[in-house]
Protein backbone atom coordinates (compact mmCIF):
# COMPACT_ATOMS: atom_id res chain seq x y z
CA UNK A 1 -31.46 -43.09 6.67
CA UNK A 2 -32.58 -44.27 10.11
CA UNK A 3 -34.83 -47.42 11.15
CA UNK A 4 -37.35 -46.10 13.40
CA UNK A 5 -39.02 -47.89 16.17
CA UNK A 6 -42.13 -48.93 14.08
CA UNK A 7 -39.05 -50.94 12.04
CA UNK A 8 -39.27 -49.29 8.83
CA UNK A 9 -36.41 -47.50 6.73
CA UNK A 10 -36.76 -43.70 7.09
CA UNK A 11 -35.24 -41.52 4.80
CA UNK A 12 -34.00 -38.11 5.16
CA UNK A 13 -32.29 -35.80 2.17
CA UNK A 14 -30.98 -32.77 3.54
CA UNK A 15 -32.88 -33.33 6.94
CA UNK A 16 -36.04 -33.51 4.89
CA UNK A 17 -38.33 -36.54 4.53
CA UNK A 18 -38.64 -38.31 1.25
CA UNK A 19 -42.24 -38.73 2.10
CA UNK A 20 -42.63 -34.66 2.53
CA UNK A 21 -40.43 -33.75 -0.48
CA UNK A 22 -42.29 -36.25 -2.37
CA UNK A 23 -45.42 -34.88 -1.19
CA UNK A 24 -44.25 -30.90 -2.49
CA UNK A 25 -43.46 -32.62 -5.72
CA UNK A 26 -46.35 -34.46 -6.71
CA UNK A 27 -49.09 -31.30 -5.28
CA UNK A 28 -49.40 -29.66 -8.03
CA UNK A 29 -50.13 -32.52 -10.28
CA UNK A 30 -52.24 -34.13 -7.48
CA UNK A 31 -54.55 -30.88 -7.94
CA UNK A 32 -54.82 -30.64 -11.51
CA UNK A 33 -56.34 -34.60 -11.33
CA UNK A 34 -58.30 -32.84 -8.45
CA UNK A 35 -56.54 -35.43 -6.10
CA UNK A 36 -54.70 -33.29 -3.69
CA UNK A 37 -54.67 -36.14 -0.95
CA UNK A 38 -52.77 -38.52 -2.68
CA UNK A 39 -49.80 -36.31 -3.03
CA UNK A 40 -46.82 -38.10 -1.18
CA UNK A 41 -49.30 -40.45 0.06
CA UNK A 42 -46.54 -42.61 0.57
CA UNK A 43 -45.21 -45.35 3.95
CA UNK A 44 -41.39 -46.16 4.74
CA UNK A 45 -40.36 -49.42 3.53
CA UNK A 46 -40.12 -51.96 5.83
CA UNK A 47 -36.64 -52.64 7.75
CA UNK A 48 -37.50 -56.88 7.26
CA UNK A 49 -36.79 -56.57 3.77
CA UNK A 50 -33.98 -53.94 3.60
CA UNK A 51 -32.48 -55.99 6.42
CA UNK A 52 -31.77 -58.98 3.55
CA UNK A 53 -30.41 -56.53 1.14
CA UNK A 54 -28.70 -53.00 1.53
CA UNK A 55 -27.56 -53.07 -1.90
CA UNK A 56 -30.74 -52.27 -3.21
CA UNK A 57 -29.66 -48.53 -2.61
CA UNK A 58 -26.54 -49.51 -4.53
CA UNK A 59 -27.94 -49.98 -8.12
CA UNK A 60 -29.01 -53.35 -6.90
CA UNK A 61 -32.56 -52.95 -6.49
CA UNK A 62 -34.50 -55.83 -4.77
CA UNK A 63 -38.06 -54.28 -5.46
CA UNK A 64 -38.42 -52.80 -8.62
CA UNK A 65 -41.83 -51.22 -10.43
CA UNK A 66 -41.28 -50.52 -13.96
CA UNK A 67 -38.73 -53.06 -14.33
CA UNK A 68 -36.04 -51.05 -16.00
CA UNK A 69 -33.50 -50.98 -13.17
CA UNK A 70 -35.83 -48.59 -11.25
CA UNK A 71 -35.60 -48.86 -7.19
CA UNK A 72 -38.53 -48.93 -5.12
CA UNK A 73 -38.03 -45.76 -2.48
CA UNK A 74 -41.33 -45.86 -0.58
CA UNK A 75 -44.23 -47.85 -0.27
CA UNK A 76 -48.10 -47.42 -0.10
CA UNK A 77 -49.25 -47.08 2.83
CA UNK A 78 -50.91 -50.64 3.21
CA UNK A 79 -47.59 -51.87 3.28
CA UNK A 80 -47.22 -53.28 -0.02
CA UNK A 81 -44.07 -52.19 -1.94
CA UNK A 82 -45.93 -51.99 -4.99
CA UNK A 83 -49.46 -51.06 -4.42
CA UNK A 84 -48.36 -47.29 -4.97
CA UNK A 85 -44.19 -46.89 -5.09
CA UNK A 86 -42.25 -44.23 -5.66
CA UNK A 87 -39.50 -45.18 -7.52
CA UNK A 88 -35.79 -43.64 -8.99
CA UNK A 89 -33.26 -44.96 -10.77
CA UNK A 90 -29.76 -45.27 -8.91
CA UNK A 91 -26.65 -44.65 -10.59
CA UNK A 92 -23.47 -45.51 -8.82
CA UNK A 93 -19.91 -44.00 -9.24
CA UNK A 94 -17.07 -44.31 -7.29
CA UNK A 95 -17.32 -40.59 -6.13
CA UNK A 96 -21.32 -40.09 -6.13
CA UNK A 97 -24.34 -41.55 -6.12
CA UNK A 98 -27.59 -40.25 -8.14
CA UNK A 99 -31.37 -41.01 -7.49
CA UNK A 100 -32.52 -39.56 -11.06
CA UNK A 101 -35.98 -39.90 -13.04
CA UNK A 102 -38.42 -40.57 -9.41
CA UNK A 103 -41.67 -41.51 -10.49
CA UNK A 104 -45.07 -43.16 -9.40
CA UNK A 105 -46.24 -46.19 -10.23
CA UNK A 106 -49.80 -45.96 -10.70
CA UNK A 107 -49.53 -42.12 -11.70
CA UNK A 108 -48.92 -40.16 -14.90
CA UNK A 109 -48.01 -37.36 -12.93
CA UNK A 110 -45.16 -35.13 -14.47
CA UNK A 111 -42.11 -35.67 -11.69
CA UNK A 112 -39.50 -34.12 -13.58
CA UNK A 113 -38.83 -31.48 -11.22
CA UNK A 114 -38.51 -33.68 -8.39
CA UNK A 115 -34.66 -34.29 -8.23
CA UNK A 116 -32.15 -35.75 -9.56
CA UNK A 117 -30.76 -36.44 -5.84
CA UNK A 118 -26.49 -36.11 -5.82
CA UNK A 119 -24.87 -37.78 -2.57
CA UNK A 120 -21.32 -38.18 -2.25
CA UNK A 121 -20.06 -41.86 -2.20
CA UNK A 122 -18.46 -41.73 0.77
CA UNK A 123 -21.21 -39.92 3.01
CA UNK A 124 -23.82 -42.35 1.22
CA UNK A 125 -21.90 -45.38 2.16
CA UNK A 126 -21.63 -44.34 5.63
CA UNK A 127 -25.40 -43.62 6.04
CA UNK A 128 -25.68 -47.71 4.63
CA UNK A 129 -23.39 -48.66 7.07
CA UNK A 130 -25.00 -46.59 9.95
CA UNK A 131 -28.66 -48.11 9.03
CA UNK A 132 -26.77 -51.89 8.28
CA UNK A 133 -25.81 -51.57 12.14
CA UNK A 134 -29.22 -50.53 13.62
CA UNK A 135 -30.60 -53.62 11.47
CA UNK A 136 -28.11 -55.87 12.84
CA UNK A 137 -28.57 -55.06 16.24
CA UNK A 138 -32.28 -54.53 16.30
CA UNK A 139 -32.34 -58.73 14.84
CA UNK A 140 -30.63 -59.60 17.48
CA UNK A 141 -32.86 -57.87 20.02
């Protein structure tokens, strides 16, 4: 996870974008609703609001859709957090964290296929930390 110079939160599994692998997942159903353009039609989320609360990648989610402990991943891309989300639920251990059951928020669009996501604890905490210091220093620019 990165901020990029248009200060939003980028995110990156396995040196692939969210918004791409996203994108893969939700094709096929995107076709069968003959909607193949809104597959992964997704924006970053914004580093202003991350900035307040890094925990929300913890379990600790500080935008939430379906209200069931679900984390807001991406955005629409109008910039509103929940015009169009994708969302996961986050389960933390002290050895691993999961993104499990992603979803859409204004979809019924099967997603079962798209993850779970496994990260070790200590590589995910270090990615937190890594994007916790670009947020600090790019506030105090």
């Amino acid at each position: 996870m990165y901020r990029s110079a248009d200060d939003e939160v980028e995110i990156f599994i396995n040196g692939r974008s969210l918004i791409d692998l996203a994108g893969a997942a939700e094709l096929p159903e995107a076709r069968r609703t003959r909607e193949p353009g809104l597959a992964g039609s997704y924006a970053w989320l914004r580093a202003a609001v991350i900035r307040r609360q890094l925990a929300h990648f913890l379990g600790t989610p500080q935008a939430s859709w379906f209200g069931d402990g679900d984390t807001v991943l991406l955005g629409c891309e109008c910039g509103d957090w929940g015009c169009w989300p994708l969302t996961a639920n986050i389960e933390v251990s002290d050895s691993m964290v999961t993104w499990s059951a992603l979803r859409n928020g204004h979809r019924d669009w099967d997603l079962s296929s798209f993850g779970p996501f496994r990260f070790g604890r200590v590589d995910y905490d270090q990615a937190l930390a890594r994007l916790a210091d670009t947020l600090t220093r790019s506030a105090e620019a």
